[in-house]
Protein backbone atom coordinates (compact mmCIF):
# COMPACT_ATOMS: atom_id res chain seq x y z
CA UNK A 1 80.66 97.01 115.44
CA UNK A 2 83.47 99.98 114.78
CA UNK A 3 83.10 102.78 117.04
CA UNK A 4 81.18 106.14 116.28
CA UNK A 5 83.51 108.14 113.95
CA UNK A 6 84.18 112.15 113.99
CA UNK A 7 82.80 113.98 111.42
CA UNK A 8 83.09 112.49 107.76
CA UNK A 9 82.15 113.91 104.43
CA UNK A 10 79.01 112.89 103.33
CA UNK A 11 79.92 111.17 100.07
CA UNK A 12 82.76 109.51 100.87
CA UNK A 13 85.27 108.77 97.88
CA UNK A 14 84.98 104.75 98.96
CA UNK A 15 81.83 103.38 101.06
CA UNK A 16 81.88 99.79 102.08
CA UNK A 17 78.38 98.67 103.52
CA UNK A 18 78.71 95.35 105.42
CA UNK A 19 81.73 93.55 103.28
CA UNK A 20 81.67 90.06 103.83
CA UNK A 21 84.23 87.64 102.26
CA UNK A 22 85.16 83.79 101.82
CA UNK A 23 87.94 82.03 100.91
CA UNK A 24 87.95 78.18 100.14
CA UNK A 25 84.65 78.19 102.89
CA UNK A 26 86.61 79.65 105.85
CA UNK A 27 85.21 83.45 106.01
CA UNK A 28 87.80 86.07 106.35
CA UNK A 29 85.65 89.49 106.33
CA UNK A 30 82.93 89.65 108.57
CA UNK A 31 80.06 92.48 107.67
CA UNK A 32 82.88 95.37 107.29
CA UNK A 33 81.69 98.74 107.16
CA UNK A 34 84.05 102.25 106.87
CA UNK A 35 83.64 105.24 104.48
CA UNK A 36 86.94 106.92 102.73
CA UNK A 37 86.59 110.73 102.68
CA UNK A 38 87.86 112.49 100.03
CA UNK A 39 91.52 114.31 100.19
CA UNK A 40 92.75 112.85 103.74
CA UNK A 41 95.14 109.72 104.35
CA UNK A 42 92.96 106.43 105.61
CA UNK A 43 95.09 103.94 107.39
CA UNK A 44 94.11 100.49 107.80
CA UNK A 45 95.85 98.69 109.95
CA UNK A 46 95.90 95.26 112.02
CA UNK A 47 97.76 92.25 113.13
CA UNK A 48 98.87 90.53 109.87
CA UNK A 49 96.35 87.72 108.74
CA UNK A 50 93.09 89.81 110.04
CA UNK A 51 92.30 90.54 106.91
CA UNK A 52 93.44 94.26 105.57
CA UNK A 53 94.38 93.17 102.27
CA UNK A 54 91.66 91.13 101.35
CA UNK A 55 90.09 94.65 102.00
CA UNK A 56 91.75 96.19 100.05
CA UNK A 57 91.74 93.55 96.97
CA UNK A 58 88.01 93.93 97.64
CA UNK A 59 88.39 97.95 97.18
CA UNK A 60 90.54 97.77 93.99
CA UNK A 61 87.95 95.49 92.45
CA UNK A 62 90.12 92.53 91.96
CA UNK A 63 87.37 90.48 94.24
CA UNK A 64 83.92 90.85 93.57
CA UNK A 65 82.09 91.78 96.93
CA UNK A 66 80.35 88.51 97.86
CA UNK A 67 77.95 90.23 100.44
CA UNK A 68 77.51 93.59 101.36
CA UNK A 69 78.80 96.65 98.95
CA UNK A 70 81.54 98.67 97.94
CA UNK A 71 80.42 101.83 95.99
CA UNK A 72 83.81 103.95 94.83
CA UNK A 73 82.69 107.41 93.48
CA UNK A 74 79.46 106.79 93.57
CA UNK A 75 79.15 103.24 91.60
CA UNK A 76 78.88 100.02 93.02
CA UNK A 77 81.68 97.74 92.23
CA UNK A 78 79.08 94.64 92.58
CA UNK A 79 76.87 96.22 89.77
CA UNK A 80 79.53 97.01 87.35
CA UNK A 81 81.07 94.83 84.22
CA UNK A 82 84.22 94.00 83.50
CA UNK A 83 84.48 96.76 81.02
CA UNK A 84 83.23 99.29 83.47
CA UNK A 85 85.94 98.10 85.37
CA UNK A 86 88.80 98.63 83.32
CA UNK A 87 87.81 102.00 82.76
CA UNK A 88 87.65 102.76 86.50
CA UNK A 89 91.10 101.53 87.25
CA UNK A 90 92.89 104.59 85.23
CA UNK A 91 91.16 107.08 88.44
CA UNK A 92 92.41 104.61 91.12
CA UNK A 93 96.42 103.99 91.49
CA UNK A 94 98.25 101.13 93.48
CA UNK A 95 101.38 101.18 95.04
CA UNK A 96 102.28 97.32 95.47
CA UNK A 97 103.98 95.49 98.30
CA UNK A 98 107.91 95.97 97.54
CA UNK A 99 107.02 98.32 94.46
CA UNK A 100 106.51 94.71 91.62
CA UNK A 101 108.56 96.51 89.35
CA UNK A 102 109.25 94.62 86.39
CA UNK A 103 113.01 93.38 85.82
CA UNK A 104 113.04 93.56 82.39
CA UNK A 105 111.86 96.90 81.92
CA UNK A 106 113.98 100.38 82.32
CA UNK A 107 112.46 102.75 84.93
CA UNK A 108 110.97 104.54 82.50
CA UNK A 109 109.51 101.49 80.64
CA UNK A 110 108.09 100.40 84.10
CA UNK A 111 106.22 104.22 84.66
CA UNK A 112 104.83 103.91 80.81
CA UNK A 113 103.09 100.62 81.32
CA UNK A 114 99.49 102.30 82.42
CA UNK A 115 100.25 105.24 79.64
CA UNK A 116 100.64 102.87 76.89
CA UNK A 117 97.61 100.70 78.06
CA UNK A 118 95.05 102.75 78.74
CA UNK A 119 95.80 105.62 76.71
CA UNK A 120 96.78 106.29 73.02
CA UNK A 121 99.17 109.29 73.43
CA UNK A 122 102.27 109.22 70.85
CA UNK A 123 105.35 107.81 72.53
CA UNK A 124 107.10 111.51 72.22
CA UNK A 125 103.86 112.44 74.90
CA UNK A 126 104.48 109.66 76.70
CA UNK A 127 108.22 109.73 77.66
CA UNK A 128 107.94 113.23 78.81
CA UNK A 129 104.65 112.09 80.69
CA UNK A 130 107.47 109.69 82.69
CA UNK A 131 109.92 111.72 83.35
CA UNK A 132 107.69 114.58 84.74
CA UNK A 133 106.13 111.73 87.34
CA UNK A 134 110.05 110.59 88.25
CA UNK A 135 110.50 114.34 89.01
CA UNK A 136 107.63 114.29 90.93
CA UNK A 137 109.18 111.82 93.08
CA UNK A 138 112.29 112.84 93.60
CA UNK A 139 113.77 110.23 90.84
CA UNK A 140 114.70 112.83 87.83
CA UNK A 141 117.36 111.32 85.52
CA UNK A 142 116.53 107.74 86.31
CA UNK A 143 114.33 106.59 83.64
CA UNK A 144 117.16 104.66 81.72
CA UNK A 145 117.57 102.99 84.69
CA UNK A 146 117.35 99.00 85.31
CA UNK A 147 115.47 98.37 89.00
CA UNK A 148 118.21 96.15 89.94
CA UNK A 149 120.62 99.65 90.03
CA UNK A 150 117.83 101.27 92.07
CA UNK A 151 118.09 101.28 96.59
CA UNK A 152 114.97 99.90 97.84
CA UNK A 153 113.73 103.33 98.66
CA UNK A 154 114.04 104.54 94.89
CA UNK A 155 111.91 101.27 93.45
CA UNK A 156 109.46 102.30 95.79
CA UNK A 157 109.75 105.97 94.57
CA UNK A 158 109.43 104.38 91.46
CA UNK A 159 106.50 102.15 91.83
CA UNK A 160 104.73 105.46 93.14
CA UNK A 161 105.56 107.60 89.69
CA UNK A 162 103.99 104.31 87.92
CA UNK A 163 100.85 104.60 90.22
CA UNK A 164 100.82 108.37 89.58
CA UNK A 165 100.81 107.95 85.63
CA UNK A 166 97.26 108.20 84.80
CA UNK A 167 96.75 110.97 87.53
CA UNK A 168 94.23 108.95 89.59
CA UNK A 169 92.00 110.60 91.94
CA UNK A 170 92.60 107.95 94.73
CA UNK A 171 96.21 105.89 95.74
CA UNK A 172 96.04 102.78 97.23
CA UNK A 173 99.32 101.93 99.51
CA UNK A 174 99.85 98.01 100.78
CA UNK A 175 102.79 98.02 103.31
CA UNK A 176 104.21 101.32 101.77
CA UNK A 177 107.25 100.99 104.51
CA UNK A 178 107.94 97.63 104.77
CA UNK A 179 111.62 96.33 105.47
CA UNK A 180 112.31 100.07 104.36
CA UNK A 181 115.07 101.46 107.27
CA UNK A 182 113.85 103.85 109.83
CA UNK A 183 115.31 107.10 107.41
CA UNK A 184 113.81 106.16 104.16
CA UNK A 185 111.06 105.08 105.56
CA UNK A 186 110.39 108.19 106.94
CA UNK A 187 111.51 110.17 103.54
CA UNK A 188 108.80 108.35 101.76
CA UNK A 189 106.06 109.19 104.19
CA UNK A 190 106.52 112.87 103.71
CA UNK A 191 106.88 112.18 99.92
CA UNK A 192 103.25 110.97 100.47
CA UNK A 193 101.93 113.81 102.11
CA UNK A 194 103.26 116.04 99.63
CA UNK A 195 101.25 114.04 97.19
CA UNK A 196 98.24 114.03 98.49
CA UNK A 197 98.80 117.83 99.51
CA UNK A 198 99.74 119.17 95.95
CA UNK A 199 97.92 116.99 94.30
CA UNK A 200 95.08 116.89 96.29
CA UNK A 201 94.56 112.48 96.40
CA UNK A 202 92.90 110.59 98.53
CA UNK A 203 95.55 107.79 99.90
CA UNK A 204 94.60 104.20 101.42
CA UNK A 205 97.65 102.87 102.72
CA UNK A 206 97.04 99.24 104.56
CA UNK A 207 100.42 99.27 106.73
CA UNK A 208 101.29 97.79 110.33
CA UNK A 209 104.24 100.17 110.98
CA UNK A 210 102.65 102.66 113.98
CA UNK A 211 105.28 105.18 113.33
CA UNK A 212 104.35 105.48 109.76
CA UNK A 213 101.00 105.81 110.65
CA UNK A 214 101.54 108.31 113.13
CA UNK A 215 103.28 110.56 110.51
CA UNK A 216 100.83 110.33 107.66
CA UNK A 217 97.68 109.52 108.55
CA UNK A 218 94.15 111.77 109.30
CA UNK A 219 91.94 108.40 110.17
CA UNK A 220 92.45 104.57 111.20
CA UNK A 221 90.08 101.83 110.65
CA UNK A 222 91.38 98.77 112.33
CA UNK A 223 90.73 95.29 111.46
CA UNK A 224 90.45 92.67 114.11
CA UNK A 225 89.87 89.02 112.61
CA UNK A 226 88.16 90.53 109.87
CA UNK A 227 86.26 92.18 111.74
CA UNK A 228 85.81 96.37 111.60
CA UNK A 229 86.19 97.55 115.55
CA UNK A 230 87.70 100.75 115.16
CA UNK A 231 86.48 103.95 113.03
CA UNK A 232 87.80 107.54 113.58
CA UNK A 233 90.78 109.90 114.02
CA UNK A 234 94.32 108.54 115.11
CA UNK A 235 93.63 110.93 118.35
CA UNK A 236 90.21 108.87 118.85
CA UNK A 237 92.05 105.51 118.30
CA UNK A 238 94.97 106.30 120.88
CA UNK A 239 92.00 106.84 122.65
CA UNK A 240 90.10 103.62 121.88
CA UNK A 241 88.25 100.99 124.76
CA UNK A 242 88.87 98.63 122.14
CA UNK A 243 91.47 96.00 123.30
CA UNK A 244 92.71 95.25 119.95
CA UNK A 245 92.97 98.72 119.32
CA UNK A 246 94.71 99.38 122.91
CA UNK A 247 97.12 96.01 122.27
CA UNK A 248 98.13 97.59 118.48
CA UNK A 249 99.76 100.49 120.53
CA UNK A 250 100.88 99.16 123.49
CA UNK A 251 102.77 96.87 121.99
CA UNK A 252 104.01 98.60 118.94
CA UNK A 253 105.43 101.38 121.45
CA UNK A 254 109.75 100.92 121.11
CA UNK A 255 110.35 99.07 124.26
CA UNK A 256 113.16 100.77 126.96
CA UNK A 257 115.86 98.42 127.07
């Protein structure tokens, strides 16, 4: 059971009651339970394999909760159809593992994807919709752009204005950082908080990387074998009696040479 948290909103933007999940028989998620609060960054983190982004597939509504709930703003994922769905997913935005830009596409083309989907705004709208989300994120002027011209700190820039499109209430991050060096990396965690500060978002970001977490985030919940055994602020989980917990910083700590 994840230890007692600090003080939380109490309507949390995402509230997962007892999550349980299976894949092929072998059960992955094991009665997970942590509430999202509205406007502050909510890490998940965990050795790889426990089970974060089955989480977080479960969160997005790609899998339907199999026990247990998941109620974002207020609805129950469980209870709602596929078309309810779709029409959720403009309010929620996802920033992919290495950005899943598509080749084909111009920079630009990639960021109008969710504006030509799920909205009917004339193309004129629409381009300047783009290149006001590049700007956003640093990437003015690229929007004629091919991904294979971009550094791997620019697709992810760009991946973010294409998650940003529909102006979603909530960002979802998996492995924001990942095989990003040490200086971009850190570039693009202060692009985040300067999201979620002007913009006022709630982020999820499911990362490993301790000092990313250290910069951006306001709460932890750690998975251990899909399990829930941490809850609370990053001060309460340096904190933590929980070994897992206590091993995830020990051990992610650079090591004197």
């Amino acid at each position: 059971m994840a230890e007692s948290v600090s003080a939380v909103r109490a309507d949390p933007v995402i509230d997962v009651q007892n999550l349980s999940c299976w894949f092929g028989g072998q059960q992955v998620l094991f009665e997970v339970s942590a509430r999202f609060p509205a406007g502050q960054v909510t890490v998940v983190a965990g050795r790889s394999g426990c089970g974060k982004t089955t989480l977080l597939r479960n969160m997005l509504g790609l899998i339907r909760p199999q026990a247990g709930s998941i109620r974002v703003f207020g609805r129950d994922l469980g209870d709602m159809t596929e078309e309810e769905l779709l029409a959720l997913r403009p309010h929620v935005g996802v920033l992919f593992q290495q950005g899943a830009l598509l080749q084909s596409y111009t920079v630009g083309e990639n960021v109008a994807i969710p504006l030509e989907r799920h909205t009917n705004l004339p193309q004129s709208i629409i381009t300047s919709v783009v290149r006001r989300k590049l700007q956003l994120v640093e990437l003015g002027g690229t929007d004629r752009l091919r991904p294979s011209e971009l550094s791997g700190g620019m697709k992810r820039r760009a991946a973010l204005a294409r998650a940003l499109a529909l102006d979603p209430e909530v960002l979802f991050f998996d492995e924001p950082t990942a095989g990003l060096d040490p200086v971009t990396a850190a570039a693009l965690d202060r692009l985040i908080l300067r999201l979620r500060r002007t913009l006022g978002i709630t982020v999820v970001a499911v990362t490993h990387e301790l000092t990313s977490i250290r910069r951006i985030a306001d709460r932890m919940l750690f998975i251990h074998e899909g399990r829930a055994v941490f809850e609370g602020s990053i001060a309460e989980a340096e904190r933590s009696e929980a070994e897992p917990v206590r091993a995830f910083f020990r051990y992610s700590e650079p090591q004197n040479s």
